[in-house]
Protein backbone atom coordinates (compact mmCIF):
# COMPACT_ATOMS: atom_id res chain seq x y z
CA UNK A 1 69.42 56.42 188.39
CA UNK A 2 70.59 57.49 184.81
CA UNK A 3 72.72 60.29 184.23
CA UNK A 4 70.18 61.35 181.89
CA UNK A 5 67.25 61.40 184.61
CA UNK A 6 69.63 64.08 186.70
CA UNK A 7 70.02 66.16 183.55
CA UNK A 8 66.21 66.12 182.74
CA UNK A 9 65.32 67.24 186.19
CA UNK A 10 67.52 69.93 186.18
CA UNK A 11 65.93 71.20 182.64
CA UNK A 12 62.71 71.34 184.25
CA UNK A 13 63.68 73.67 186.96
CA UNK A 14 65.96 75.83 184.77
CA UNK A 15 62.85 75.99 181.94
CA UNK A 16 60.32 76.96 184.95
CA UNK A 17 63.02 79.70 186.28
CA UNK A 18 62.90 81.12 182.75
CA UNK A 19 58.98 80.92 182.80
CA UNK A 20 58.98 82.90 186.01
CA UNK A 21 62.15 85.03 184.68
CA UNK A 22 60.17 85.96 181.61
CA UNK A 23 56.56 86.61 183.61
CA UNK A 24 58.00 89.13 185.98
CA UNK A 25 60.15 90.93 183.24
CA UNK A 26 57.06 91.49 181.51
CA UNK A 27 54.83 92.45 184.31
CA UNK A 28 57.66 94.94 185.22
CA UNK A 29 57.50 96.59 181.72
CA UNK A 30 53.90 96.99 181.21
CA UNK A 31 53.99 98.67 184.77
CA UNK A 32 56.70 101.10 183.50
CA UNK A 33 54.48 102.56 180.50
CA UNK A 34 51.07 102.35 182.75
CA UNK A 35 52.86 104.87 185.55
CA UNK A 36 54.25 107.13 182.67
CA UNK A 37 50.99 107.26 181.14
CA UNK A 38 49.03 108.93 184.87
CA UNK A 39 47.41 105.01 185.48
CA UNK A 40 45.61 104.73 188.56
CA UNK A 41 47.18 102.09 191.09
CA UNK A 42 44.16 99.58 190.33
CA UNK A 43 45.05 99.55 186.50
CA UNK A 44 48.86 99.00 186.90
CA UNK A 45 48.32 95.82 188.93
CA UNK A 46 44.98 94.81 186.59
CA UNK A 47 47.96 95.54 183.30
CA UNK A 48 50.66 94.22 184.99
CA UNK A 49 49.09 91.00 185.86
CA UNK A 50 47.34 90.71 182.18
CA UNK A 51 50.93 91.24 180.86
CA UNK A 52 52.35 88.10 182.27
CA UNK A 53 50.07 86.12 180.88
CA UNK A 54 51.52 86.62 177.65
CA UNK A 55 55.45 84.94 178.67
CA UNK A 56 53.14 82.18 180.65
CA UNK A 57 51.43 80.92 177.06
CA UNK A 58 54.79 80.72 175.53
CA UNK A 59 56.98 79.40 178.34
CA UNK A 60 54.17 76.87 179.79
CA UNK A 61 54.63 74.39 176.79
CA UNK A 62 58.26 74.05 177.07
CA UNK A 63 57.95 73.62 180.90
CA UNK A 64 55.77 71.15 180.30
CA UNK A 65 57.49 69.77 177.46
CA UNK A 66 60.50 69.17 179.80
CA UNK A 67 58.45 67.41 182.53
CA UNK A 68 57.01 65.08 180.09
CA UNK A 69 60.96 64.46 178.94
CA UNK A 70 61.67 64.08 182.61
CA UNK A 71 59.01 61.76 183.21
CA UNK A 72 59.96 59.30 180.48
CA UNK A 73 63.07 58.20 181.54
CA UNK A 74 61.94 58.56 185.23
CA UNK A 75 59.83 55.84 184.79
CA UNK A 76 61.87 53.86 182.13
CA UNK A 77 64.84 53.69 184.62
CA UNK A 78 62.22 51.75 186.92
CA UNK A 79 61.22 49.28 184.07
CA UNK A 80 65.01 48.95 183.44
CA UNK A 81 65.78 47.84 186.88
CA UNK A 82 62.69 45.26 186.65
CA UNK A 83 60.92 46.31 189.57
CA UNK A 84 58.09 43.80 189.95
CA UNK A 85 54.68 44.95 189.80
CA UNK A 86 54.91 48.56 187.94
CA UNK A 87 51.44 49.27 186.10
CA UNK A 88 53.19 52.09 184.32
CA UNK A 89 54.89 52.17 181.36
CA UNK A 90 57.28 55.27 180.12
CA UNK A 91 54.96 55.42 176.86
CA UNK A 92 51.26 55.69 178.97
CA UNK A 93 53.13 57.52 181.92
CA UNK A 94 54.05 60.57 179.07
CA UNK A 95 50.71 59.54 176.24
CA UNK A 96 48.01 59.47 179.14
CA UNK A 97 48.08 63.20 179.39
CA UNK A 98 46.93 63.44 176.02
CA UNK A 99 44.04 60.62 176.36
CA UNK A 100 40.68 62.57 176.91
CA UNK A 101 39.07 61.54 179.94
CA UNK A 102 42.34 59.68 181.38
CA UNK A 103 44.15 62.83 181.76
CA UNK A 104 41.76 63.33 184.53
CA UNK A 105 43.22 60.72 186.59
CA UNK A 106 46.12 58.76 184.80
CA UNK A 107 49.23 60.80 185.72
CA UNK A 108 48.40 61.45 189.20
CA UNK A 109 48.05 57.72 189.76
CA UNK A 110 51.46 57.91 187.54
CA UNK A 111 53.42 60.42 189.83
CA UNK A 112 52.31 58.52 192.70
CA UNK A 113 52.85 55.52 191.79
CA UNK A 114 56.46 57.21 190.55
CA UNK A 115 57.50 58.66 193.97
CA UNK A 116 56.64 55.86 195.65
CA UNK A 117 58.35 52.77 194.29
CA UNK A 118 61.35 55.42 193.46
CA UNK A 119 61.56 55.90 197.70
CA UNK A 120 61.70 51.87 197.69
CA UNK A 121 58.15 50.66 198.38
CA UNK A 122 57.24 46.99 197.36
CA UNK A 123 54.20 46.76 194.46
CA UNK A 124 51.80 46.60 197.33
CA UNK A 125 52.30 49.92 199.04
CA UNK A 126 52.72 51.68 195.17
CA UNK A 127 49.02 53.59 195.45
CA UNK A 128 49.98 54.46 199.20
CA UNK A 129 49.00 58.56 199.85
CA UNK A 130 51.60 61.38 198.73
CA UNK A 131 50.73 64.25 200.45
CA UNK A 132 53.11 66.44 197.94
CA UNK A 133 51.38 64.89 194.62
CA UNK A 134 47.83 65.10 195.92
CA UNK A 135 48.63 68.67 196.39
CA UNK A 136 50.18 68.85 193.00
CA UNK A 137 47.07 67.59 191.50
CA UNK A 138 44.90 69.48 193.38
CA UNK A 139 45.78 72.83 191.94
CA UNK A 140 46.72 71.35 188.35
CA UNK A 141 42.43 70.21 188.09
CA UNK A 142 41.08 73.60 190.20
CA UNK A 143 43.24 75.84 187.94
CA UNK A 144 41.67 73.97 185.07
CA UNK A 145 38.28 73.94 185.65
CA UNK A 146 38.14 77.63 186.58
CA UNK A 147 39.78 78.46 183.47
CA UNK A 148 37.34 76.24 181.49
CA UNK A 149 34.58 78.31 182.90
CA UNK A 150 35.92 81.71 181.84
CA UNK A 151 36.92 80.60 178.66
CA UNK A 152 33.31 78.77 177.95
CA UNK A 153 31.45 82.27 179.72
CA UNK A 154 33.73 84.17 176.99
CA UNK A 155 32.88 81.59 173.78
CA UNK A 156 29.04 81.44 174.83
CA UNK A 157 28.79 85.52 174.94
CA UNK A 158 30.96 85.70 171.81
CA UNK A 159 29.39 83.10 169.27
CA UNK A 160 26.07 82.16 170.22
CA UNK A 161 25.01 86.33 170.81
CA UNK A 162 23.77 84.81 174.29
CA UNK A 163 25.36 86.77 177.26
CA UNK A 164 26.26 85.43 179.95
CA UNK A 165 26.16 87.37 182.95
CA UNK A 166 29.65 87.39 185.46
CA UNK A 167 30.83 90.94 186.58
CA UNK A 168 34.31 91.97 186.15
CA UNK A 169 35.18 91.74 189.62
CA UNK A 170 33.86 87.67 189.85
CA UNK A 171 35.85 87.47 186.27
CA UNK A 172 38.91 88.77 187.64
CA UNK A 173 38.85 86.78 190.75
CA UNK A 174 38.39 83.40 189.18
CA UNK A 175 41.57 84.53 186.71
CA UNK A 176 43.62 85.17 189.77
CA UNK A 177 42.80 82.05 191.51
CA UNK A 178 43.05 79.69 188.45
CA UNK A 179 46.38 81.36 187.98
CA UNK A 180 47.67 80.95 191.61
CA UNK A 181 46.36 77.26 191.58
CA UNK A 182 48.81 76.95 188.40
CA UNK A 183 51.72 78.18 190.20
CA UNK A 184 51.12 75.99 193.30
CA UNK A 185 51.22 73.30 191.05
CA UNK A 186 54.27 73.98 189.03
CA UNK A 187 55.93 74.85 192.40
CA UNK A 188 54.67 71.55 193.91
CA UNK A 189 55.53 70.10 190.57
CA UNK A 190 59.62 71.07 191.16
CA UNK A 191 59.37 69.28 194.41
CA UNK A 192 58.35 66.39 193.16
CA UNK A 193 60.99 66.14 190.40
CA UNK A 194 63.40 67.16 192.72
CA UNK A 195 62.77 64.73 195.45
CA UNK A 196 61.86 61.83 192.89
CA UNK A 197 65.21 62.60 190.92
CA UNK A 198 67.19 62.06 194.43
CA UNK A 199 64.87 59.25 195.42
CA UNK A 200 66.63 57.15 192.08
CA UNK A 201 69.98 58.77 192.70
CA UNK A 202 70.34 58.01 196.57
CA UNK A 203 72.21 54.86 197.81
CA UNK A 204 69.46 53.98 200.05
CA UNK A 205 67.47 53.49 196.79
CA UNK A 206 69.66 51.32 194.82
CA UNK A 207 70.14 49.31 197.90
CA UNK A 208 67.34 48.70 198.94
CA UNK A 209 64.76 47.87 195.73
CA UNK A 210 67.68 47.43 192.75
CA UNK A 211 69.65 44.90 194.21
C-alpha cells in the first residue's frame, strides 16, 4: 500500500466528521432561535432537521470529492502491483460515476471488486458477495430514488401548473428516509475505506497476492 492511499483514507473520514460537525452545529442553532421565538416541539425538530440540510449540500461534494481521490490510488496501487485479471482501471473506477446509466451499477461492481482482490482473492473470486458494499449500495440508490421523486413531485407542481398531490406528512417522511439511507451509506462508506485501506496496508496482503 502507498503512503498516499493511508493519507487519502484518512481525508475521507476527517472531511465526513466535518460534514457531520457542520450538520449538527447547524441543527443546534436553528433550534436555539425556534425555542426563543414560543415554537411548538413539532416545528423545532421539522426546522432543525431542514437546517442541516443546508451544511449537507456544501460538505457532501468535498466528502465525495475525497472518496473519489481515495479511490484512485486505491485502485492504481492494485494495477501497480500487476495483479492479474483486474477489469478496473483507476480512470473508469473514479469517471464511471459520472457515465449516465453506468453510475447505476459501475462502482459497486468497482468497490467490490476493490475489497476483494485488496483482502487477497485470485481474479476468479473478484465478483464474490460483500455484505458491507451491498449494503453501501443499497442506501446510496434508495436515498436516490426517493429524492428523485420529491424533487420531480416539486418541478412537475412548479413548472408545468399541474399539481401533484403528496401530503406533507408522506413528503416529510420520504425526506427523512432518503436522508437516513444517505447516512447509512456514508457510514457504510467509512467502513469500507477503512477496512480496504488496511486490507493494502496489512502484511497478510502483501504476502500473500504481491509477492
Amino acid at each position: 500500500m502507498s503512503a498516499s492511499l493511508k493519507r487519502r483514507a484518512i481525508a475521507v473520514q476527517v472531511a465526513v466528521g466535518v460534514h457531520y460537525a457542520a450538520m449538527a452545529a447547524a441543527a443546534i442553532y436553528v433550534v436555539q432561535i425556534e425555542r426563543r421565538d414560543g415554537a411548538i416541539p413539532i416545528d423545532v425538530i421539522a426546522t432543525a432537521f431542514g437546517g442541516s440540510l443546508v451544511p449537507q449540500l456544501i460538505a457532501g461534494p468535498i466528502v465525495f470529492t475525497a472518496f473519489l481521490f481515495w479511490l484512485w490510488r486505491a485502485v492504481a496501487d492494485l494495477h501497480v502491483h500487476r495483479l492479474p485479471g483486474l477489469e478496473r482501471s483507476p480512470i473508469w473506477a473514479v469517471s464511471c460515476w459520472f457515465v449516465p446509466g453506468a453510475n447505476f451499477v459501475a462502482p459497486f461492481r468497482t468497490m467490490r471488486e476493490l475489497w476483494n482482490r485488496s483482502a487477497g482473492e485470485d481474479q476468479y473470486n473478484a465478483k464474490a458477495p460483500v455484505t458491507l458494499a451491498s449494503g453501501w449500495w443499497a442506501c446510496w440508490i434508495g436515498g436516490l430514488f426517493l429524492h428523485a421523486v420529491l424533487l420531480a413531485t416539486f418541478m412537475v407542481s412548479a413548472f408545468n401548473r399541474a399539481r401533484v398531490v403528496t401530503s406533507p406528512e408522506i413528503a416529510m417522511l420520504m425526506l427523512v428516509l432518503g436522508q437516513a439511507m444517505w447516512h447509512g451509506a456514508m457510514i457504510q462508506l467509512v467502513l469500507l475505506v477503512r477496512r480496504i485501506t488496511a486490507m493494502q496496508a496489512s502484511h497478510i496482503y502483501s504476502a500473500g497476492v504481491f509477492d
